[in-house]
Protein backbone atom coordinates (compact mmCIF):
# COMPACT_ATOMS: atom_id res chain seq x y z
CA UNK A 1 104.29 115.02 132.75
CA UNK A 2 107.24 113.27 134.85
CA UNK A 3 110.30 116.51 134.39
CA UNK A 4 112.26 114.65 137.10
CA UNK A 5 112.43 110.94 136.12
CA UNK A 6 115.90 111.16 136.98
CA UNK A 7 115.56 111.04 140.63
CA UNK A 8 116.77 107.90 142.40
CA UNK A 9 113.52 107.42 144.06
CA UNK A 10 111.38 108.08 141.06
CA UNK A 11 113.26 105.52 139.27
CA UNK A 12 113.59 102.69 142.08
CA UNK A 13 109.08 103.21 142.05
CA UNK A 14 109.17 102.47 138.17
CA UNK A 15 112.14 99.94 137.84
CA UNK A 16 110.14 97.08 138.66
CA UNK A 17 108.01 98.30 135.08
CA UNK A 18 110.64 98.81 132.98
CA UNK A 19 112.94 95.31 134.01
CA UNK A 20 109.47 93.69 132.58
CA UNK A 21 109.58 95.81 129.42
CA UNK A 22 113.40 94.56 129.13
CA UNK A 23 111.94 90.67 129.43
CA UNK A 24 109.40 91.06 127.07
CA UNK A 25 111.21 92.62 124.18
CA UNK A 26 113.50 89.82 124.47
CA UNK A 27 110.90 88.04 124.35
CA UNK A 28 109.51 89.77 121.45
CA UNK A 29 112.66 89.37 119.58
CA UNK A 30 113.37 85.89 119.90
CA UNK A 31 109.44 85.32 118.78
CA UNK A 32 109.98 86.83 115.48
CA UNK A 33 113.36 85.57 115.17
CA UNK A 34 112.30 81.62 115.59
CA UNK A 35 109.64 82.65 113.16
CA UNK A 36 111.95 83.59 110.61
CA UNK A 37 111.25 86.88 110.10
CA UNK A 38 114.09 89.57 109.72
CA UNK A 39 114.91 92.97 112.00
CA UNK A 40 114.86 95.41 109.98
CA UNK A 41 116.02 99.15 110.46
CA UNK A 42 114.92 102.82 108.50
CA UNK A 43 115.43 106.12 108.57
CA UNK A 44 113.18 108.20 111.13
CA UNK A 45 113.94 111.27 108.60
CA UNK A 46 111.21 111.20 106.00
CA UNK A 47 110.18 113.29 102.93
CA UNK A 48 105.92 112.02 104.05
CA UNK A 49 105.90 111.63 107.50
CA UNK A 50 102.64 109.65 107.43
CA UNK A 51 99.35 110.88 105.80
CA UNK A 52 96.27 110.37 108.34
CA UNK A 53 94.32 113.19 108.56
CA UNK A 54 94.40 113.90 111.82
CA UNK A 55 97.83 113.29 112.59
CA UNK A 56 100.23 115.52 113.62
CA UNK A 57 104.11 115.29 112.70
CA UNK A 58 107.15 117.14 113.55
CA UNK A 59 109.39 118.95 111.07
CA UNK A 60 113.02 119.72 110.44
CA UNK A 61 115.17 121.02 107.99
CA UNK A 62 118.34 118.99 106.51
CA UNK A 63 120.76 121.68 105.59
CA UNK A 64 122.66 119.79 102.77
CA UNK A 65 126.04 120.56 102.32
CA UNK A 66 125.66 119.30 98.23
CA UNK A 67 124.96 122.56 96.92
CA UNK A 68 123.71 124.14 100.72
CA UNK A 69 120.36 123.44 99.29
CA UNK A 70 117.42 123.50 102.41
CA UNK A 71 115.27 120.81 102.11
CA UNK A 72 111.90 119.53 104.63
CA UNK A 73 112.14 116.76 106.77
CA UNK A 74 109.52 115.02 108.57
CA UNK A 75 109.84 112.47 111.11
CA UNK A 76 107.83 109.98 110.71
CA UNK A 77 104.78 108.61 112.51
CA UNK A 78 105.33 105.11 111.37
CA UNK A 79 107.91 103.27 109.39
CA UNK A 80 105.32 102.23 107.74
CA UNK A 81 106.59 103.57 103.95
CA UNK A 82 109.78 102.69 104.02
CA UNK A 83 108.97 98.82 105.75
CA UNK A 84 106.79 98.80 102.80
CA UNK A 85 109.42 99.67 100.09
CA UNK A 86 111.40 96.73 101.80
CA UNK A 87 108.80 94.38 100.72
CA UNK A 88 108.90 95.72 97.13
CA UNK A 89 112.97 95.18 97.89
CA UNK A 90 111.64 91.29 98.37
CA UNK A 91 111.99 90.64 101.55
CA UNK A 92 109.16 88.73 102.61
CA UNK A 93 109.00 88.87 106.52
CA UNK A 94 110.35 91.88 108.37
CA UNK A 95 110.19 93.43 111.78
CA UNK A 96 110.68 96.66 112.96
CA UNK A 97 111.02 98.16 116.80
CA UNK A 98 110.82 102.10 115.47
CA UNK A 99 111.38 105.15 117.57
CA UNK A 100 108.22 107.11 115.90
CA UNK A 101 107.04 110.93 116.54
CA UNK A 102 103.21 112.25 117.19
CA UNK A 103 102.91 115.77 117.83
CA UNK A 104 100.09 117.33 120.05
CA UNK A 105 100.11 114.07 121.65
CA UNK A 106 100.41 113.69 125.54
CA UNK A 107 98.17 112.26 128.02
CA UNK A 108 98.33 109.04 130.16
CA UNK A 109 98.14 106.25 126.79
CA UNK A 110 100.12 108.74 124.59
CA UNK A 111 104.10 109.63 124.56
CA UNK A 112 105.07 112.73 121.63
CA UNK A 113 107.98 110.18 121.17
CA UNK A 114 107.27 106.27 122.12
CA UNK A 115 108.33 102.86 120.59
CA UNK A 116 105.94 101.26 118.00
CA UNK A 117 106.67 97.36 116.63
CA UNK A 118 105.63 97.05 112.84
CA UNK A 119 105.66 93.74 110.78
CA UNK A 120 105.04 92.34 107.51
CA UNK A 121 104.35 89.20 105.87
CA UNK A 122 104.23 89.17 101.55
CA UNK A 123 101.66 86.67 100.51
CA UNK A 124 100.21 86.42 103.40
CA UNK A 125 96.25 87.85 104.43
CA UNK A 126 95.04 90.15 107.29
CA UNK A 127 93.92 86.42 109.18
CA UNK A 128 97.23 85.32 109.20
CA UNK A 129 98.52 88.81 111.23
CA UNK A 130 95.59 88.19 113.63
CA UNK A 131 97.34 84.70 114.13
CA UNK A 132 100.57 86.41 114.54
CA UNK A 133 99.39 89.12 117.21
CA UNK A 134 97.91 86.25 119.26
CA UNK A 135 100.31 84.19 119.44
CA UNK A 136 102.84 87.06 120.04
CA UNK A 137 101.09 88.21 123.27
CA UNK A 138 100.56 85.06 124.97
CA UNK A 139 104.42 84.34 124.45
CA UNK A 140 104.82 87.74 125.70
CA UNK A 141 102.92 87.43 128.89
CA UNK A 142 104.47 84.28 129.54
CA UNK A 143 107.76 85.91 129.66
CA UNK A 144 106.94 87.54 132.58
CA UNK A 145 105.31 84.82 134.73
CA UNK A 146 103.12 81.86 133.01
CA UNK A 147 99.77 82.63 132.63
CA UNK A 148 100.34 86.11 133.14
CA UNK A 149 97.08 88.76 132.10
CA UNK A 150 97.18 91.96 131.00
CA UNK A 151 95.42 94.65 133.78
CA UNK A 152 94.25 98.58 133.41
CA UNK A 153 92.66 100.16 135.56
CA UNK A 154 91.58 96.99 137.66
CA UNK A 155 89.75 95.54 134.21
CA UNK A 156 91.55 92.33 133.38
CA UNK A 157 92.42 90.59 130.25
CA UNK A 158 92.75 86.67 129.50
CA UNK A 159 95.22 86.50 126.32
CA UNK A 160 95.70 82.49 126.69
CA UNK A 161 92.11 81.88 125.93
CA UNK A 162 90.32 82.75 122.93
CA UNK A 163 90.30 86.04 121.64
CA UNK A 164 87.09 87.58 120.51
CA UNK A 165 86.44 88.17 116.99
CA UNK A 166 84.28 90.93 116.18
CA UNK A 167 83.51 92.85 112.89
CA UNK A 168 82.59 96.58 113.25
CA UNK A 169 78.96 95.92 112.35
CA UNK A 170 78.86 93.65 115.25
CA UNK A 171 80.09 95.65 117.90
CA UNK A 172 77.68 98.84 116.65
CA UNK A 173 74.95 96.36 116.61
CA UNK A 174 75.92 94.44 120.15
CA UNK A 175 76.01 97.94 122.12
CA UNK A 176 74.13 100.64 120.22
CA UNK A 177 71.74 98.96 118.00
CA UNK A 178 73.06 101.04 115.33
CA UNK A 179 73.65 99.16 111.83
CA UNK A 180 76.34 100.85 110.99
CA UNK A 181 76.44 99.73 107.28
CA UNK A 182 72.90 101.03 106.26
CA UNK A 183 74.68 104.23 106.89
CA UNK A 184 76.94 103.77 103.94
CA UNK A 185 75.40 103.22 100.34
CA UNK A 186 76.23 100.45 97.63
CA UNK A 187 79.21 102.94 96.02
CA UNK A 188 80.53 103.21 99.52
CA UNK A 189 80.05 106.58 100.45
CA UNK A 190 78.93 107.18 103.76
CA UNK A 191 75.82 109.35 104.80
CA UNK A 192 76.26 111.61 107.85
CA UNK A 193 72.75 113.05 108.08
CA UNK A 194 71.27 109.18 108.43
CA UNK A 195 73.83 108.42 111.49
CA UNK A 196 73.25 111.87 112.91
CA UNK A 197 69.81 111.04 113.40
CA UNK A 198 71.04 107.44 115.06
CA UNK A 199 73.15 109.42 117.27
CA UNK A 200 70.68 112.11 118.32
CA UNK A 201 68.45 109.78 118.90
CA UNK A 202 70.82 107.79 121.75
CA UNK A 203 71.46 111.52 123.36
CA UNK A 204 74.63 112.25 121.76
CA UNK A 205 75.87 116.16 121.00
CA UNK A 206 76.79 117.11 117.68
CA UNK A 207 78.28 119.76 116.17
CA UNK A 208 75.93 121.32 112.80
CA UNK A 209 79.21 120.68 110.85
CA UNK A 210 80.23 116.80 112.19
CA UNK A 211 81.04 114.36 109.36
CA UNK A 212 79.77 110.60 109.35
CA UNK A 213 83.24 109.87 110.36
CA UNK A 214 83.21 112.56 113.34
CA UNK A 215 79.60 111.36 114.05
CA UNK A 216 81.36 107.63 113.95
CA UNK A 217 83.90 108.29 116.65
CA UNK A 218 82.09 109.76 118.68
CA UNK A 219 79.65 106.69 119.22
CA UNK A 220 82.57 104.23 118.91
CA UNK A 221 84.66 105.81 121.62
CA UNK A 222 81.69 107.02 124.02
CA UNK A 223 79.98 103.39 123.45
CA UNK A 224 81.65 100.87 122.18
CA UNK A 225 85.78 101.15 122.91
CA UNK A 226 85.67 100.44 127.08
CA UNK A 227 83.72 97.75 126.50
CA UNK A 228 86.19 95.95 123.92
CA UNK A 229 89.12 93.50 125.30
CA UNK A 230 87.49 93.21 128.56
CA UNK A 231 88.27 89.69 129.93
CA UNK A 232 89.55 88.50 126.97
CA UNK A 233 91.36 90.49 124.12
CA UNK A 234 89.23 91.60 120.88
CA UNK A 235 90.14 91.51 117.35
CA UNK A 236 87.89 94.32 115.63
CA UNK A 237 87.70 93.64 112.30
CA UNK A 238 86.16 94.79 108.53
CA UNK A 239 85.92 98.87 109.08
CA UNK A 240 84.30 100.53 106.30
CA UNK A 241 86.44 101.69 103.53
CA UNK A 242 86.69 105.27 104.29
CA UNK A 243 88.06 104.56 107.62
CA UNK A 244 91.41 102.48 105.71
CA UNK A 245 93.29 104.58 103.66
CA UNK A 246 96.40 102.28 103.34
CA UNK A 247 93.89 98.61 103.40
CA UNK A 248 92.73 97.03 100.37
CA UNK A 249 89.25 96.79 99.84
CA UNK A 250 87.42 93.76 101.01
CA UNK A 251 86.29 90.81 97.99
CA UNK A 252 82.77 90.51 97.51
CA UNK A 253 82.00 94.12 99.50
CA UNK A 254 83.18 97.41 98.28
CA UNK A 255 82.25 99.16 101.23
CA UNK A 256 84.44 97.36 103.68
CA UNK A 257 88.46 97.18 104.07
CA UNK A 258 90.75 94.48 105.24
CA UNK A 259 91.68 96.45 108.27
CA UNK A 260 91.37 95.39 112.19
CA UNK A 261 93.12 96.85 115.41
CA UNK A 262 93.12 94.69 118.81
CA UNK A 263 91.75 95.96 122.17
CA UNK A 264 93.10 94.90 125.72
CA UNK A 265 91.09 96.50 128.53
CA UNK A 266 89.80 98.80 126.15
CA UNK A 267 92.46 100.11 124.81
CA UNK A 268 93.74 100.48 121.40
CA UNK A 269 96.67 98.37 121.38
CA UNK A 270 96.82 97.41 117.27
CA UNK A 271 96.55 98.44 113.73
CA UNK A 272 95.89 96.45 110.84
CA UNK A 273 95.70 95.98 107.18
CA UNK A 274 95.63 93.83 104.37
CA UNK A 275 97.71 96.14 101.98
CA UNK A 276 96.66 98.26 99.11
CA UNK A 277 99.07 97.29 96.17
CA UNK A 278 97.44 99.57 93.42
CA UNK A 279 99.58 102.85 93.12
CA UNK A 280 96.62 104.82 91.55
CA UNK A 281 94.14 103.79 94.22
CA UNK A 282 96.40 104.70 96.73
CA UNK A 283 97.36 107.88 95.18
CA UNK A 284 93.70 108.98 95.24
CA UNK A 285 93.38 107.72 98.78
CA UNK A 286 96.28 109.95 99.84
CA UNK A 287 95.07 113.10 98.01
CA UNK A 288 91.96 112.53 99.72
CA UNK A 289 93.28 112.52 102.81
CA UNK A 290 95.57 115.72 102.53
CA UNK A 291 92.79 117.52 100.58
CA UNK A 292 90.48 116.57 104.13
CA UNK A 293 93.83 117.93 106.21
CA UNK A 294 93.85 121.08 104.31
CA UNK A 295 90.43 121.44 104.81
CA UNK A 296 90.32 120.71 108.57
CA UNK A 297 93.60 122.40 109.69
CA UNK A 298 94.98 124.04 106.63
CA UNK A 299 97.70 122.35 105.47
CA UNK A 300 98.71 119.31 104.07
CA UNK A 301 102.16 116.81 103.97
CA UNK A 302 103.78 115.95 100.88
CA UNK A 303 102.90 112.57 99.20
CA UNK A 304 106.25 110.39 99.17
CA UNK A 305 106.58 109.81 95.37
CA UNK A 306 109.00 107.32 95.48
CA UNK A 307 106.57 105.07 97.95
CA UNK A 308 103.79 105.27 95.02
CA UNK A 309 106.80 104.38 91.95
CA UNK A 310 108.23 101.21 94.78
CA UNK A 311 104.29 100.31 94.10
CA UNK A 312 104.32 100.61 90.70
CA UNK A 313 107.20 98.67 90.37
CA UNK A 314 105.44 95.54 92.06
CA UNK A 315 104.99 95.50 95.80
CA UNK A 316 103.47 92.00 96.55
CA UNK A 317 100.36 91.14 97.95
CA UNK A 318 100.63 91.66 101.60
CA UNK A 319 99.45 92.26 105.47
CA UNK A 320 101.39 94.34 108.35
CA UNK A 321 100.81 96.05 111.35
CA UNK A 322 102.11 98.49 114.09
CA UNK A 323 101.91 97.45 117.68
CA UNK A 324 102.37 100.12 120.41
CA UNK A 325 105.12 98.70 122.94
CA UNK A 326 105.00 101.01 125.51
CA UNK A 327 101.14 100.28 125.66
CA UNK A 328 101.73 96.62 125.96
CA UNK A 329 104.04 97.25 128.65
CA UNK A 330 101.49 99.11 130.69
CA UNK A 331 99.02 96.22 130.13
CA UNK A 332 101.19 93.76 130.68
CA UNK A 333 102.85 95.18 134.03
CA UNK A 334 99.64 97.09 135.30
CA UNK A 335 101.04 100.20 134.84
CA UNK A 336 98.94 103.06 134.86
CA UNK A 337 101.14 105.86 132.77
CA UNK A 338 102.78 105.34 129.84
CA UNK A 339 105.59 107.20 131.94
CA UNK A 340 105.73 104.56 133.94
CA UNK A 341 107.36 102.34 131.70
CA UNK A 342 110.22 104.47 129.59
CA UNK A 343 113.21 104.59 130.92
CA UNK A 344 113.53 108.50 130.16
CA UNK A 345 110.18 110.99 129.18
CA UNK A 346 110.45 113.89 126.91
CA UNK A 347 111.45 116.84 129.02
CA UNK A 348 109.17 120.43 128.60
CA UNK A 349 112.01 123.21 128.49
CA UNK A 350 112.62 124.74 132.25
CA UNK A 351 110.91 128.26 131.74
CA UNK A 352 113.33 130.97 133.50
């Protein structure tokens, strides 16, 4: 943690960084803008700040002066909802560069408070984002000097080439020899005690009480993540259906969802879906995931009623997803802290 980022001399090391981040959201911009695509703006105050399980939000309270009635605000981890309800509005193609909020997040990728870019397309699939997100970072890298690559850690990244595409039963295969699928039966519920043994039996530590999905990340992230955008960016693609609580479910197999994030140097840089338009599906999904929350931490967020009724009333079939800018920055630049490239950190109170 940077507390004195104010400094002359700690800005003059990281102003080279952040005159790059300048060029390439202008670049940014004027991509989605000769694409046709609008800038949108919403509200950071939310009544569901975002309903992953294992994310973390922070709270207020909106004292409102109707009545002096107290009421819970969250802010939220994504614009995600409201973007969504902007579709249902019918706009077709929207873009978003959203202040958004993580709590119990800090560490040399992650920012409590950082800068995420969402889009949308209506009627368009999840291949048609992957088209976008290509496209967008070559232009970007090319705004900072042609043929620019992306760099961490001294592990490079070619984005003018082709990209790898990779399905999630690929990559398990390719570097653990695990099929990943034979894990999960025909009604798409996944069996921890079959992976466990997989897992035990390439030397990794479990806990007695790990899910399939704790069992799952662990493999992925020990295994498989460094080893993804290296030389050339990767599109991961098809993650079972558990793992996509906001994707629709992919034709022809019920135990797959239209989701995919991109990796650059092995980092997460994208997240993907093709978008769940039933309100009742997505209802379940989200009591689901709050009833997992509850059982994992012991509480839960509210579900934002009015996102479910904008779905009922006929959100179009659709594909979005949320880019981290201040992690595209560092790849792009060679930055090694996310610190490195905002112009001002979150500051820790001065303890007396």
């Amino acid at each position: 943690m940077k507390t004195n980022w104010w400094r002359p001399d700690e800005m003059q090391q990281k102003l080279p960084f952040l005159d790059e981040r300048d060029r390439l959201i202008r670049a940014l911009r004027a991509f989605f803008h000769s694409h046709a695509f609008r800038e949108v703006e919403t509200p950071a105050l939310q009544i569901s700040p975002g309903l992953e399980p294992h994310l973390v939000a922070f709270q207020t309270e909106f004292e409102n002066p109707i009545g002096r009635v107290k009421q819970k605000f969250y802010l939220h981890t994504s614009p995600e909802f409201a973007m969504k309800k902007l579709l249902v509005a019918g706009l077709p193609k929207i873009f978003q560069l959203a202040r958004v909020y993580r709590n119990r997040e800090w560490s040399s990728t992650h920012h409590p408070e950082f800068t995420m870019l969402e889009w949308y397309r209506a009627g368009a699939d999840y291949t048609v984002i992957m088209d976008d997100t290509i496209a967008l970072l070559r232009t970007c890298a090319n705004s900072l000097e042609p043929g620019r690559q992306f760099t961490r850690k001294a592990v490079r990244s070619d984005p003018h080439g082709e990209w790898e595409r990779l399905t999630v039963q690929e990559a398990f295969l390719r570097y653990t020899q695990i099929d990943i699928l034979a894990t999960i039966d025909n009604d798409a519920n996944p069996c921890a005690a079959v992976l466990r043994d997989l897992a035990m039996a390439r030397g990794h530590h479990l806990a007695a009480d790990d899910t399939w999905e704790d069992i799952f990340f662990r493999i992925f992230l020990e295994e498989i993540e460094p080893k993804l955008g290296v030389g050339r960016p990767t599109i991961l693609y098809d993650y079972p259906i558990s793992m996509a609580a906001l994707a629709r479910p992919k034709p022809g197999n019920p135990r797959l969802a239209e989701r995919f994030e991109v990796y650059v140097c092995g980092l997460e840089l994208a997240n993907a879906f093709g978008e769940l338009t039933d309100a009742k599906a997505q209802r379940e999904r989200f009591k689901a995931d709050m009833d997992k929350k509850e059982a994992l931490y012991g509480y839960r967020y509210p579900i934002d009623e009015n996102f479910l009724a904008a779905l009922e009333l006929g959100m179009p079939e659709s594909s979005g997803i949320a880019l981290g800018i201040d992690r595209l920055v560092m790849l792009a630049t060679g930055a090694n802290q996310i610190e490195d490239v905002l112009w001002a950190v979150v500051e820790a109170p001065v303890l007396s």
